[in-house]
N, C-alpha and C. Protein backbone atom coordinates (compact mmCIF):
# COMPACT_ATOMS: atom_id res chain seq x y z
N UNK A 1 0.86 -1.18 0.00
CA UNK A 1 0.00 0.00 0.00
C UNK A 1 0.90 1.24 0.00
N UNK A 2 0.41 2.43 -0.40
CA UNK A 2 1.52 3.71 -1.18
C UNK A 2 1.50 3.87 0.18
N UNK A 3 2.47 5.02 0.31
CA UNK A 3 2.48 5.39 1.79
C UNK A 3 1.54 6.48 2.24
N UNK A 4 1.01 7.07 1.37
CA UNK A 4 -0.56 8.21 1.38
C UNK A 4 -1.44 7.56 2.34
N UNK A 5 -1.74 6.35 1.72
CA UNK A 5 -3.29 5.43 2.72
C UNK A 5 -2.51 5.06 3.56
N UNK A 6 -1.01 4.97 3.71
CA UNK A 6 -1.43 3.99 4.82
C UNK A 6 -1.46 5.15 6.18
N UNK A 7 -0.91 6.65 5.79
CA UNK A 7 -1.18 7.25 6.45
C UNK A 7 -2.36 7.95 6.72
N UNK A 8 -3.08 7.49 5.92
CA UNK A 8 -4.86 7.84 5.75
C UNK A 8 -5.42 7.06 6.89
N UNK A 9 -4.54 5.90 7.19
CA UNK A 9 -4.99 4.59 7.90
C UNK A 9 -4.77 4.48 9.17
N UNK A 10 -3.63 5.44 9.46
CA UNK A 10 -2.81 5.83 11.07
C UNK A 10 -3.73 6.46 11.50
N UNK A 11 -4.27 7.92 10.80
CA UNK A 11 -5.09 8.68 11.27
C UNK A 11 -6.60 8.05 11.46
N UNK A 12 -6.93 7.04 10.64
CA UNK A 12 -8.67 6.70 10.83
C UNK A 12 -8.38 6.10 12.31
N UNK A 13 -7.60 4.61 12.07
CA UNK A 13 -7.40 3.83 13.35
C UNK A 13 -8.28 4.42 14.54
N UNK A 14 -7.87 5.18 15.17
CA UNK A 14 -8.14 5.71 16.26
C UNK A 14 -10.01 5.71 16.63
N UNK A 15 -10.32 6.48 15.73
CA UNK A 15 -11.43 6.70 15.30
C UNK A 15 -12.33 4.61 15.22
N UNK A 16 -11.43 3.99 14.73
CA UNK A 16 -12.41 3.16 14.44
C UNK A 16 -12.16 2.20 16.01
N UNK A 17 -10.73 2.28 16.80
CA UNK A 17 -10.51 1.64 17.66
C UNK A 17 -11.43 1.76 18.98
N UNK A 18 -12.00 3.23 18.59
CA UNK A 18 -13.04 4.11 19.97
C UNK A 18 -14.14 2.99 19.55
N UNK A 19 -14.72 2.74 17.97
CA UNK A 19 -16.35 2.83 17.74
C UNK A 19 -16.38 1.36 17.82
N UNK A 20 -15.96 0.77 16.70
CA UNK A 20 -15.53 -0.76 16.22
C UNK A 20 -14.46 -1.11 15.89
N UNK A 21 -13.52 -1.66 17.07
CA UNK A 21 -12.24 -2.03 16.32
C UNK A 21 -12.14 -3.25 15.38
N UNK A 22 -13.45 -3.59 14.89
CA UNK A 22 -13.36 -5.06 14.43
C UNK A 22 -13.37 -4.42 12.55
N UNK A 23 -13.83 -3.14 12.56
CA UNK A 23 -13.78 -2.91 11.51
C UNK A 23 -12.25 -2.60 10.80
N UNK A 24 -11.36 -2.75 11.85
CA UNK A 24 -9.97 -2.64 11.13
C UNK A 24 -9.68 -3.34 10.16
N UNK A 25 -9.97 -4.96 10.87
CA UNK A 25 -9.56 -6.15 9.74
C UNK A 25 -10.70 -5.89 8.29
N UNK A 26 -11.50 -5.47 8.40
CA UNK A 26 -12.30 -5.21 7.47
C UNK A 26 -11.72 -4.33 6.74
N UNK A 27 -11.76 -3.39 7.04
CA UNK A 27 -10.71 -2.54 5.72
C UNK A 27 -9.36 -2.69 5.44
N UNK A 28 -8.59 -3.70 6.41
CA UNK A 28 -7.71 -3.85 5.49
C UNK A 28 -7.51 -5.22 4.58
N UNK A 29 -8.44 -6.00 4.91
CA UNK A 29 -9.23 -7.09 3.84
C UNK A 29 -9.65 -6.38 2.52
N UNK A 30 -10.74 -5.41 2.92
CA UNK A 30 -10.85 -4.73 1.87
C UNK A 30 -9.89 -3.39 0.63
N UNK A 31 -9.27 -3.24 1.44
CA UNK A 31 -7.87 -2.63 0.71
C UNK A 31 -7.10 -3.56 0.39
N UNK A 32 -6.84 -4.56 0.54
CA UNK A 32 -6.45 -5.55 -0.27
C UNK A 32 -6.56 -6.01 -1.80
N UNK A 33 -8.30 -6.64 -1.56
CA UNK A 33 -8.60 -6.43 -2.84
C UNK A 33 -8.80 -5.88 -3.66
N UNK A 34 -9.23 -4.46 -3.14
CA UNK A 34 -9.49 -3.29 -4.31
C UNK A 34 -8.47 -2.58 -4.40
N UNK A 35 -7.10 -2.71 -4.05
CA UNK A 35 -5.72 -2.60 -5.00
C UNK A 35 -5.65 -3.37 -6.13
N UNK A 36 -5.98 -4.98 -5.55
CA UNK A 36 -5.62 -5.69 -6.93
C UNK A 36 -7.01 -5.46 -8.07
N UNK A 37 -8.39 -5.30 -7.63
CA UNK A 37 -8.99 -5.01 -8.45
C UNK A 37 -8.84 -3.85 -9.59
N UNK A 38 -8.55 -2.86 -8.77
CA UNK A 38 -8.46 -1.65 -9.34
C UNK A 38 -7.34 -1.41 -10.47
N UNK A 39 -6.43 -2.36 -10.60
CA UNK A 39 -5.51 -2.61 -11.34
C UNK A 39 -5.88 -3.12 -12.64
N UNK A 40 -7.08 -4.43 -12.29
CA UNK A 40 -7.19 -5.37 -13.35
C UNK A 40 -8.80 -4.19 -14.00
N UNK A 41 -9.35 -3.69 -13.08
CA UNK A 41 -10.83 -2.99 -13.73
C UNK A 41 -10.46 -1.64 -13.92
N UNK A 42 -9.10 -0.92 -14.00
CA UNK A 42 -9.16 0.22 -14.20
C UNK A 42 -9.44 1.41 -13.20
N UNK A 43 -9.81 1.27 -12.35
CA UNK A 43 -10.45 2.30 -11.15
C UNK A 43 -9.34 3.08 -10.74
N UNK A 44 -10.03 4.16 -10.36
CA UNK A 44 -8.82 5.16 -9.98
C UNK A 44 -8.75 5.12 -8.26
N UNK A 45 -7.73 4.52 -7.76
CA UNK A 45 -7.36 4.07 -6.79
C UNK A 45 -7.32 5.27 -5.80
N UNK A 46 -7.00 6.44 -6.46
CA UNK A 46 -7.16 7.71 -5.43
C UNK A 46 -8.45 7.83 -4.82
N UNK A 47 -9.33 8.03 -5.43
CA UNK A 47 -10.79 7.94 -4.69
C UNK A 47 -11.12 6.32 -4.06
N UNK A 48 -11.14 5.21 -4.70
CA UNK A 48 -11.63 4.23 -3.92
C UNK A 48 -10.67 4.02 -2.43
N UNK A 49 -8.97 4.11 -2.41
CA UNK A 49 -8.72 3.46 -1.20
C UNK A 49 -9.11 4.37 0.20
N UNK A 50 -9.17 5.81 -0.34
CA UNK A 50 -9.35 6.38 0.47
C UNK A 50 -11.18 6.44 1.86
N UNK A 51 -11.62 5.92 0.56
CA UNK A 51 -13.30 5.75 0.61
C UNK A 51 -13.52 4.31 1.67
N UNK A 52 -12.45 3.46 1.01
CA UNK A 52 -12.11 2.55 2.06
C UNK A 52 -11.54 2.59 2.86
N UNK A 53 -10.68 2.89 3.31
CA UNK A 53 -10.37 3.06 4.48
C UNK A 53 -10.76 4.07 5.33
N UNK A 54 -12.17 5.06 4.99
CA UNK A 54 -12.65 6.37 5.76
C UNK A 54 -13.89 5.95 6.25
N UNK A 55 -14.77 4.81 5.25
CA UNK A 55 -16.28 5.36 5.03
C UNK A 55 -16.87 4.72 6.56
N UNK A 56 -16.43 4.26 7.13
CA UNK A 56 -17.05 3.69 8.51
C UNK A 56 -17.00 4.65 9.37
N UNK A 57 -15.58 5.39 9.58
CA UNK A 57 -14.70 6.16 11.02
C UNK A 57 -16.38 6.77 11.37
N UNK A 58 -17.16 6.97 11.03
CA UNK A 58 -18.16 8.39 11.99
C UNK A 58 -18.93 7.32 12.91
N UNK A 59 -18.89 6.30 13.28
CA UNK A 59 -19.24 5.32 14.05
C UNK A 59 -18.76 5.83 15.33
N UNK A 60 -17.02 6.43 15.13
CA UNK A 60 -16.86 7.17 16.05
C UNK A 60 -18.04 8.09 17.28
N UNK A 61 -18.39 8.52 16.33
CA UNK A 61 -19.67 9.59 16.95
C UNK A 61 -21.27 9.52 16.86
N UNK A 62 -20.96 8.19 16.90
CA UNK A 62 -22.97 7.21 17.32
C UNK A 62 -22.49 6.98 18.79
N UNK A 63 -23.80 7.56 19.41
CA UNK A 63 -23.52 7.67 21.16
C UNK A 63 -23.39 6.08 21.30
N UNK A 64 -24.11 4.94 20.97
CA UNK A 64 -23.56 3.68 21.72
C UNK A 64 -22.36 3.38 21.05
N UNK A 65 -21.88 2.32 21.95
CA UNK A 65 -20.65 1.71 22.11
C UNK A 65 -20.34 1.10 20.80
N UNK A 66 -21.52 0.04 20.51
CA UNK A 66 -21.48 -0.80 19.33
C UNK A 66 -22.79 -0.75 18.23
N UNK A 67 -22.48 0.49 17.99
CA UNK A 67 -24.52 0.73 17.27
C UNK A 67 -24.46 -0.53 16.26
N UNK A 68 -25.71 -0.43 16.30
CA UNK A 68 -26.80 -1.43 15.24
C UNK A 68 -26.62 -1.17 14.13
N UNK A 69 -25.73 -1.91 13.14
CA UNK A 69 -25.85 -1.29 11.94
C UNK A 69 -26.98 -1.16 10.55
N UNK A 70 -28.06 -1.84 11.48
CA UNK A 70 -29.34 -1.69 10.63
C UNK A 70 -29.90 -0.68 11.34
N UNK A 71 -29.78 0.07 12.07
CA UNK A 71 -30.22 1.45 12.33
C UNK A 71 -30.02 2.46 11.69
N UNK A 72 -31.18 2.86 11.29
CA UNK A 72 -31.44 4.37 9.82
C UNK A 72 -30.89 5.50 10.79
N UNK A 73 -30.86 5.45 12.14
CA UNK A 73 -30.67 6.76 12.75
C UNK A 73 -29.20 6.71 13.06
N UNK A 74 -28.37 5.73 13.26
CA UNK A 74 -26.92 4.99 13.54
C UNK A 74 -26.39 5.71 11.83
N UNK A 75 -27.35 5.09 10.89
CA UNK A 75 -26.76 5.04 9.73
C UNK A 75 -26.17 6.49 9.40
N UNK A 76 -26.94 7.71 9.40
CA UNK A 76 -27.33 8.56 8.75
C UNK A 76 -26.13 9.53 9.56
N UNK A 77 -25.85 9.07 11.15
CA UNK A 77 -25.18 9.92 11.84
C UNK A 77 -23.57 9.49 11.34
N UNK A 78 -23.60 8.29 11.18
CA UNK A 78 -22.19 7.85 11.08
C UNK A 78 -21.52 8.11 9.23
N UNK A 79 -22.61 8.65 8.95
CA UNK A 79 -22.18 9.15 7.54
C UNK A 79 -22.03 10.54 7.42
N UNK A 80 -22.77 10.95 8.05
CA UNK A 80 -22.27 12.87 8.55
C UNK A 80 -21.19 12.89 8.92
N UNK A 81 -21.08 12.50 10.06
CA UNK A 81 -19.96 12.97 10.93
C UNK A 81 -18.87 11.95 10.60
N UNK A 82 -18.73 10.69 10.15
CA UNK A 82 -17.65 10.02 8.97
C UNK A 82 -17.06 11.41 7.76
N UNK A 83 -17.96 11.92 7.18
CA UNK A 83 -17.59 13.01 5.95
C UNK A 83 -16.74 14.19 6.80
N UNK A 84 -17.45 14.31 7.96
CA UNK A 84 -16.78 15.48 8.37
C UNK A 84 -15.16 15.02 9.02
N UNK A 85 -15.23 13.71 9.50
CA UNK A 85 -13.57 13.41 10.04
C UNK A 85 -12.85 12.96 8.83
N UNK A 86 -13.10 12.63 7.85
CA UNK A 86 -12.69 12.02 6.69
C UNK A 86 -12.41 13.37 5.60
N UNK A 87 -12.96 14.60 5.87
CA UNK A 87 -12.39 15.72 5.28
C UNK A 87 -11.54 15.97 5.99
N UNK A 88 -11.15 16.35 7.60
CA UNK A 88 -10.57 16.60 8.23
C UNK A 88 -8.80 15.97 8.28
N UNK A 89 -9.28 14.75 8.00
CA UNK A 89 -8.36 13.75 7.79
C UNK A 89 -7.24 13.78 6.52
N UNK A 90 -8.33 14.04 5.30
CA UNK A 90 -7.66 14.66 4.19
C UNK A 90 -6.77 15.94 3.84
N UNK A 91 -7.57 16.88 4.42
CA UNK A 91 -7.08 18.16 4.45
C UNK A 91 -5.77 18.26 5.18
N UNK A 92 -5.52 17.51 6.11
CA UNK A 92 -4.43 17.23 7.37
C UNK A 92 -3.14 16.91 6.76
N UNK A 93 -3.75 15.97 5.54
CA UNK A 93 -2.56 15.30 5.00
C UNK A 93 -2.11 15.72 3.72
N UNK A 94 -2.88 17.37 3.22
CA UNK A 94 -2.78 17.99 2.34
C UNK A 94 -3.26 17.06 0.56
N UNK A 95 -4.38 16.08 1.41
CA UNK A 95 -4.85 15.31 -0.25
C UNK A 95 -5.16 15.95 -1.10
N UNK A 96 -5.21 15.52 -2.69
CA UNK A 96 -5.57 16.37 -3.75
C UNK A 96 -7.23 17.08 -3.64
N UNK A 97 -6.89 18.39 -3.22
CA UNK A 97 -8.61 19.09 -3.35
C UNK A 97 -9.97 18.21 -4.12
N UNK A 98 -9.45 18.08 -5.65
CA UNK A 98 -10.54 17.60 -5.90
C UNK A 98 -11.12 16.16 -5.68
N UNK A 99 -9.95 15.51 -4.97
CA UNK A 99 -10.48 14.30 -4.21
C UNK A 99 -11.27 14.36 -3.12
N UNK A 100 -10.90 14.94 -1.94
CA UNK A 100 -11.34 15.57 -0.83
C UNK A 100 -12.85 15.75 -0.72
N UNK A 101 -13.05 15.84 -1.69
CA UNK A 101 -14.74 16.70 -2.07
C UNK A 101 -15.49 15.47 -2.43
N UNK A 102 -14.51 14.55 -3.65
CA UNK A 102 -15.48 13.18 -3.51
C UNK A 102 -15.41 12.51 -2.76
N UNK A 103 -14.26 12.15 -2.15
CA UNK A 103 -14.85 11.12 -1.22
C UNK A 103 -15.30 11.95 0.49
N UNK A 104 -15.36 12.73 0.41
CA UNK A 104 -16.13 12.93 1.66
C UNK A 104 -17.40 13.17 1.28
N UNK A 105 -17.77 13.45 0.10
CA UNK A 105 -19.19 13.38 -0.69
C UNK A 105 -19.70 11.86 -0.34
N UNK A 106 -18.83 10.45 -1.00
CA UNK A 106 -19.35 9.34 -1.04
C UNK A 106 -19.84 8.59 0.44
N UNK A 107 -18.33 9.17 1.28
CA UNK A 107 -18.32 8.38 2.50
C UNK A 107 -19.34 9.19 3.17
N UNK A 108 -20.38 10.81 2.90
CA UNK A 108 -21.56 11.07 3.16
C UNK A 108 -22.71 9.99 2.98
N UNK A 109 -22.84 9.94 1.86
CA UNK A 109 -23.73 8.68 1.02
C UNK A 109 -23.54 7.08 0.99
N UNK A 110 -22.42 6.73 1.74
CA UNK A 110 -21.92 5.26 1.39
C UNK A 110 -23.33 3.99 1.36
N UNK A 111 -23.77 4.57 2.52
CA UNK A 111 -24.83 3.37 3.24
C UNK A 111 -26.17 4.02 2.59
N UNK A 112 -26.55 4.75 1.48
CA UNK A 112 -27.80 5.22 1.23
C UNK A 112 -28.74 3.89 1.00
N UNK A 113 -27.84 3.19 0.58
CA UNK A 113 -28.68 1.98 0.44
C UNK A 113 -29.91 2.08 1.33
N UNK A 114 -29.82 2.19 2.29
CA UNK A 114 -30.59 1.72 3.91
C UNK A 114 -31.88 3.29 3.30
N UNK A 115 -31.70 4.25 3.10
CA UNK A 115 -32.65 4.52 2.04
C UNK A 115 -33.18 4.28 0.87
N UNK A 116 -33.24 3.08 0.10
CA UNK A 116 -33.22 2.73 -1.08
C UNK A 116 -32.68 3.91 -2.01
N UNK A 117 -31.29 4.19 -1.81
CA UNK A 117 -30.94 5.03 -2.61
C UNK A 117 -30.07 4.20 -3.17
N UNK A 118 -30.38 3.43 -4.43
CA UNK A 118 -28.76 2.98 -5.20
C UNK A 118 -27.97 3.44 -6.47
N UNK A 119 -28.40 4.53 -6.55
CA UNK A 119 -27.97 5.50 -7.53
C UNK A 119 -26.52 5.89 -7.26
N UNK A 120 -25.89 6.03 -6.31
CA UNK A 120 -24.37 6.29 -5.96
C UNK A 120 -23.61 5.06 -6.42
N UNK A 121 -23.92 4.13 -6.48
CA UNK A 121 -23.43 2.55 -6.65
C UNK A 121 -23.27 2.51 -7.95
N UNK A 122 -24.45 2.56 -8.71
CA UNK A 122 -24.76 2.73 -10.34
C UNK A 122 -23.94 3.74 -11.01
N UNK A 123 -23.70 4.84 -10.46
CA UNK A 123 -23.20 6.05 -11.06
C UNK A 123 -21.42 5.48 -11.41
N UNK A 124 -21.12 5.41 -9.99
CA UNK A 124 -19.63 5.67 -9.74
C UNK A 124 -18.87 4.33 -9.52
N UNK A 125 -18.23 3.39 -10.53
CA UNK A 125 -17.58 2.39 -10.61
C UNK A 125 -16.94 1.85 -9.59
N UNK A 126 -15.92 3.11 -8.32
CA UNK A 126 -15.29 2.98 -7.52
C UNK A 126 -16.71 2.82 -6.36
N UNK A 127 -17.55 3.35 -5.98
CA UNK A 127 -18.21 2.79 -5.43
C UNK A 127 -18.98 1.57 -5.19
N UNK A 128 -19.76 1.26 -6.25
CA UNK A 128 -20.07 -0.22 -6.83
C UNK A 128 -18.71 -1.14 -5.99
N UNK A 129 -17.62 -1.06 -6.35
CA UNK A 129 -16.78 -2.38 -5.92
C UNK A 129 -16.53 -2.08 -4.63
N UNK A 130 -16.31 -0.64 -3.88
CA UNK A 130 -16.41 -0.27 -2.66
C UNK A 130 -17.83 -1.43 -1.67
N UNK A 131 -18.85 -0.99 -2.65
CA UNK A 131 -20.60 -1.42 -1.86
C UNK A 131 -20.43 -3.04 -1.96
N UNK A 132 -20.13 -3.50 -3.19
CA UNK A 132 -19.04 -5.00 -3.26
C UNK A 132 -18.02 -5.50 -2.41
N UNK A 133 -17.12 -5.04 -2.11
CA UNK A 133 -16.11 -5.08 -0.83
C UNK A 133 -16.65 -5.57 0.31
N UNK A 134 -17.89 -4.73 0.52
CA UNK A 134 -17.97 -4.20 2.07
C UNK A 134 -19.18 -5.19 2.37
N UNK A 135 -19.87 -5.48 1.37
CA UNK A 135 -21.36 -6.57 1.39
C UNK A 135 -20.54 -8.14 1.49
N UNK A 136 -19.13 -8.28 0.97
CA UNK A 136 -18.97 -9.44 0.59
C UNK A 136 -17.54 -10.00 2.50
N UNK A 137 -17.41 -8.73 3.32
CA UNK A 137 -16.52 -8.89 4.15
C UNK A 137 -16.57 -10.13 5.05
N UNK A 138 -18.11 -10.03 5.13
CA UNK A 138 -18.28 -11.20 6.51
C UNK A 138 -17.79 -12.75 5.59
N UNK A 139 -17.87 -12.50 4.28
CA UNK A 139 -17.70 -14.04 3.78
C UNK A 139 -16.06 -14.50 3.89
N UNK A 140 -15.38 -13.38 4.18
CA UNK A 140 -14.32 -13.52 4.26
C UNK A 140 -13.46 -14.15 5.40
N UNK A 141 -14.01 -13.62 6.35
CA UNK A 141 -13.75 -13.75 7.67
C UNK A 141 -14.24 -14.78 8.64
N UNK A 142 -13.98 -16.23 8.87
CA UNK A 142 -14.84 -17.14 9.57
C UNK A 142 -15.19 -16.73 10.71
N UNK A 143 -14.60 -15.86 11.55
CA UNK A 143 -15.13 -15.20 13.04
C UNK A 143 -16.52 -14.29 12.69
N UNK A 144 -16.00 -13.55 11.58
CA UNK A 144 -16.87 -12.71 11.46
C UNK A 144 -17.91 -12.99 10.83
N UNK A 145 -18.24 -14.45 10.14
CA UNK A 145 -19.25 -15.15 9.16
C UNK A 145 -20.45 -15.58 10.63
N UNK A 146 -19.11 -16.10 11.52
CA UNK A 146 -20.23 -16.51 12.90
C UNK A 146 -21.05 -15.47 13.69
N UNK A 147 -20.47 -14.50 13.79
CA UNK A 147 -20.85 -13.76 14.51
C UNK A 147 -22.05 -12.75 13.89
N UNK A 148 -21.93 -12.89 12.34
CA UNK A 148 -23.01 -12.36 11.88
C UNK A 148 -24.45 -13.40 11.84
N UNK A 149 -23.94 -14.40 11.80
CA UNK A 149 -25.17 -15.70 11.86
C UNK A 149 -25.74 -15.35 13.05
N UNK A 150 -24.73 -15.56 14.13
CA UNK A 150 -25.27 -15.88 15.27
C UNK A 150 -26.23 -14.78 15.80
N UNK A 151 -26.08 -13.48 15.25
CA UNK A 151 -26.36 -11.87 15.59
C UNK A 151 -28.19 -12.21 15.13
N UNK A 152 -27.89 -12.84 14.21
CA UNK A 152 -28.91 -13.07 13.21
C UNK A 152 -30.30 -14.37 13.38
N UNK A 153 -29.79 -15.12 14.59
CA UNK A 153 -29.97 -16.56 15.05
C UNK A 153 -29.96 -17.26 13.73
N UNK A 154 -28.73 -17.43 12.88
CA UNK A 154 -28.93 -18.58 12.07
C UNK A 154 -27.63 -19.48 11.61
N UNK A 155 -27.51 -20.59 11.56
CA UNK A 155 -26.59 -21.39 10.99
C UNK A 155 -25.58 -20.26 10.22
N UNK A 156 -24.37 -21.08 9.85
CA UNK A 156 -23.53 -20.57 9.09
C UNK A 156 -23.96 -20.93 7.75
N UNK A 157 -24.51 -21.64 7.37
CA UNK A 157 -24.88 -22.30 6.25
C UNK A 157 -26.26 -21.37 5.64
N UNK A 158 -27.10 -20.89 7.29
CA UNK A 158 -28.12 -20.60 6.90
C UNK A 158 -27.59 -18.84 6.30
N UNK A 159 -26.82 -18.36 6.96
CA UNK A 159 -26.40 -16.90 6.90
C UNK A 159 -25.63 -17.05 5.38
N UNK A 160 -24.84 -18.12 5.01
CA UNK A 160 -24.08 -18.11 3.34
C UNK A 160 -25.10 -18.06 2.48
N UNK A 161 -26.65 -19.07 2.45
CA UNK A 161 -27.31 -18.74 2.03
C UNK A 161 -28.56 -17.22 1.75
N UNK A 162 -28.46 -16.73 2.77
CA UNK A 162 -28.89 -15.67 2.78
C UNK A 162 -28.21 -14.50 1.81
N UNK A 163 -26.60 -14.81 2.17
CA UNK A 163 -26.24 -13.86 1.91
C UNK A 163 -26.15 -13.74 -0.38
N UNK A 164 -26.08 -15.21 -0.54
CA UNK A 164 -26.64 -15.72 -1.77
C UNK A 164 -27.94 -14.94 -2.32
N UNK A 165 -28.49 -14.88 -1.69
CA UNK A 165 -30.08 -14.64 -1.73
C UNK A 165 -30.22 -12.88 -1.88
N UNK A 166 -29.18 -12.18 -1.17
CA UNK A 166 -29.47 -10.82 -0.52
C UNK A 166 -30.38 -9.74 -1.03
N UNK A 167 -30.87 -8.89 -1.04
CA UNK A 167 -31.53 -7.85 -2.03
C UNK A 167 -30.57 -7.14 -2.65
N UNK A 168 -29.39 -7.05 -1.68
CA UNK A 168 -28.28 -6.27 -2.31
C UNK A 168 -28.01 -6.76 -4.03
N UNK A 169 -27.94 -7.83 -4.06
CA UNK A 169 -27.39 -8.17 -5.09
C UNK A 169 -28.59 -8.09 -6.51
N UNK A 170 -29.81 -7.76 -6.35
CA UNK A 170 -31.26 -7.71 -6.88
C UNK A 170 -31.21 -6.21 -7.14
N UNK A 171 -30.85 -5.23 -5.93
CA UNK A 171 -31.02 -4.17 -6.35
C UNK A 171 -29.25 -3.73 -6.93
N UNK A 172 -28.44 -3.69 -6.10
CA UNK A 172 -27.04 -3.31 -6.49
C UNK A 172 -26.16 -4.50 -6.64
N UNK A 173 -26.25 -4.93 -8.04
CA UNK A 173 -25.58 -6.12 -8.77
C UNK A 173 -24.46 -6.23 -8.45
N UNK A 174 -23.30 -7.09 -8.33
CA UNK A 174 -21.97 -7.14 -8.31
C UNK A 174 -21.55 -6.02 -9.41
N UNK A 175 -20.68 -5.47 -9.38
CA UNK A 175 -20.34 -4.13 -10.81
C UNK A 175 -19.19 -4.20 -11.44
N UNK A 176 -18.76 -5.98 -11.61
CA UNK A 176 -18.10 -5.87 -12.33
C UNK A 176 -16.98 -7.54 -12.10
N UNK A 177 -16.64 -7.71 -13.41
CA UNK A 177 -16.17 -9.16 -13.41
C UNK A 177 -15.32 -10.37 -12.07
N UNK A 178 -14.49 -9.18 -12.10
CA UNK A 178 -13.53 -9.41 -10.86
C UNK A 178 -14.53 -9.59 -9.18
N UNK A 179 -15.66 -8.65 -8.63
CA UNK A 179 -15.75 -9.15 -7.43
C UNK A 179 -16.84 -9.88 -7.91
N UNK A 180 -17.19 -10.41 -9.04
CA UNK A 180 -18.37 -11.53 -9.12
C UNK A 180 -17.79 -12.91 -8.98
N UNK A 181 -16.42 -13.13 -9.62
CA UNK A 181 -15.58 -13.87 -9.62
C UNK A 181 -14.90 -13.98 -7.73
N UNK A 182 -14.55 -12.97 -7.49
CA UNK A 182 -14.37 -12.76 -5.83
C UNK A 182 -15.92 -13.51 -5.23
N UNK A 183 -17.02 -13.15 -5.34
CA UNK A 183 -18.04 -13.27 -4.32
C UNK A 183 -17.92 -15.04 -4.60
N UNK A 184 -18.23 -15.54 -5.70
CA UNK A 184 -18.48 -17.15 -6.15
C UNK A 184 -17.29 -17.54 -5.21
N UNK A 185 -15.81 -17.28 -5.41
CA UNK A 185 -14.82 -17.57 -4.39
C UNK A 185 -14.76 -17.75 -3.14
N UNK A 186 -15.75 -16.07 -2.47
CA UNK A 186 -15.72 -16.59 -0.94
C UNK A 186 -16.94 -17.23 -0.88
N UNK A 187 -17.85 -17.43 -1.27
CA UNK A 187 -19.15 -18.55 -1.22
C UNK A 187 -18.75 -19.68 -1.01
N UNK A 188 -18.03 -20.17 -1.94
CA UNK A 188 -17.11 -21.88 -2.17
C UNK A 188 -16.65 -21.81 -0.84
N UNK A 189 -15.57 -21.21 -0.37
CA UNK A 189 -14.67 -20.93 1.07
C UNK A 189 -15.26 -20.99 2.15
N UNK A 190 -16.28 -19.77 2.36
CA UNK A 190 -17.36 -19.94 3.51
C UNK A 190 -18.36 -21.25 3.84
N UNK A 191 -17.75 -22.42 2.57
CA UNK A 191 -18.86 -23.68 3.13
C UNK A 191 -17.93 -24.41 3.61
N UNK A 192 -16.74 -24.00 4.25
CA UNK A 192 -15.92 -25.01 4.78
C UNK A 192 -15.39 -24.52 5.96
N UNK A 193 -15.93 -23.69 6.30
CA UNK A 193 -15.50 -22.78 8.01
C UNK A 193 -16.70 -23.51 8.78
């Protein structure tokens, strides 16, 4: 990783260690792949890694400890005040202006989903594999495959299937060759944890 994010990454830390430190391994799972994606699909890596490694931090500033992340009121706060530490963050580290503006724009909007808003996904390529990334994390992770079942009361088997099933994928399609090829991958994987 360039040395830009990873100092993008010193500065979130903190922020995510207060809200969810579990979301660390998550973004850097997910900065993983969307280096190598972004290589093979073209994406401009300035806006997506940054988007990844920012779009959670306002979790920071949801009064509980461990909010609900199906909460519209959790959602909406942790995307405000995410944009506002994630400009802050940028500006700090003197990022390119006209980046600054998108992704503290996106990491505003990341989760609109939870409004049926999927027009940000559709629009912007780097998002799509971002909303891809981040839908496909728990398959990655066998702690974190359980713990979403269990959150959920259901088998591991029953939660892989679900996640097969999702609306996500009905309303905001995989967006593109590589994490469709990724999702079939961790599907296969997740039936053996």
């Amino acid at each position: 990783m360039e040395q830009i994010y990873e100092k993008i990454f010193e500065l979130a830390k903190p922020y995510y260690e207060k809200a969810r430190p579990y979301d660390i391994l998550a973004i850097e799972w997910m900065i993983g792949q969307a280096d190598r994606i972004a290589d093979i699909e073209d994406l401009d890596k300035k806006l997506l890694l940054p988007l990844i490694i920012l779009h959670d931090i306002g979790y920071a500033r949801v009064a509980e400890d461990n909010p609900d992340v199906k909460d519209i009121k959790s959602k909406k706060i942790h995307m405000e005040e995410g944009a506002k530490i994630a400009n802050a963050i940028l500006i700090q580290l003197d990022y390119d202006q006209k980046y600054i503006e998108k992704i503290t724009y996106y990491v505003s909007i990341h989760d609109n989903w939870i409004f049926n808003d999927d027009i940000p996904f559709k629009e912007c390529k780097e998002m799509g594999v971002f909303n891809d990334l981040d839908f496909m994390y728990p398959l990655a992770n066998p702690s974190m495959l359980k713990a979403r079942a269990d959150s959920m009361g259901e088998t591991i088997e029953e939660n892989i299937k679900g996640l097969k099933n999702d609306e996500k994928l009905k309303r905001r399609p995989l967006c593109c060759e590589q994490t469709k090829k990724l999702f079939k991958q961790l599907i296969e994987k997740a039936k053996t944890y």
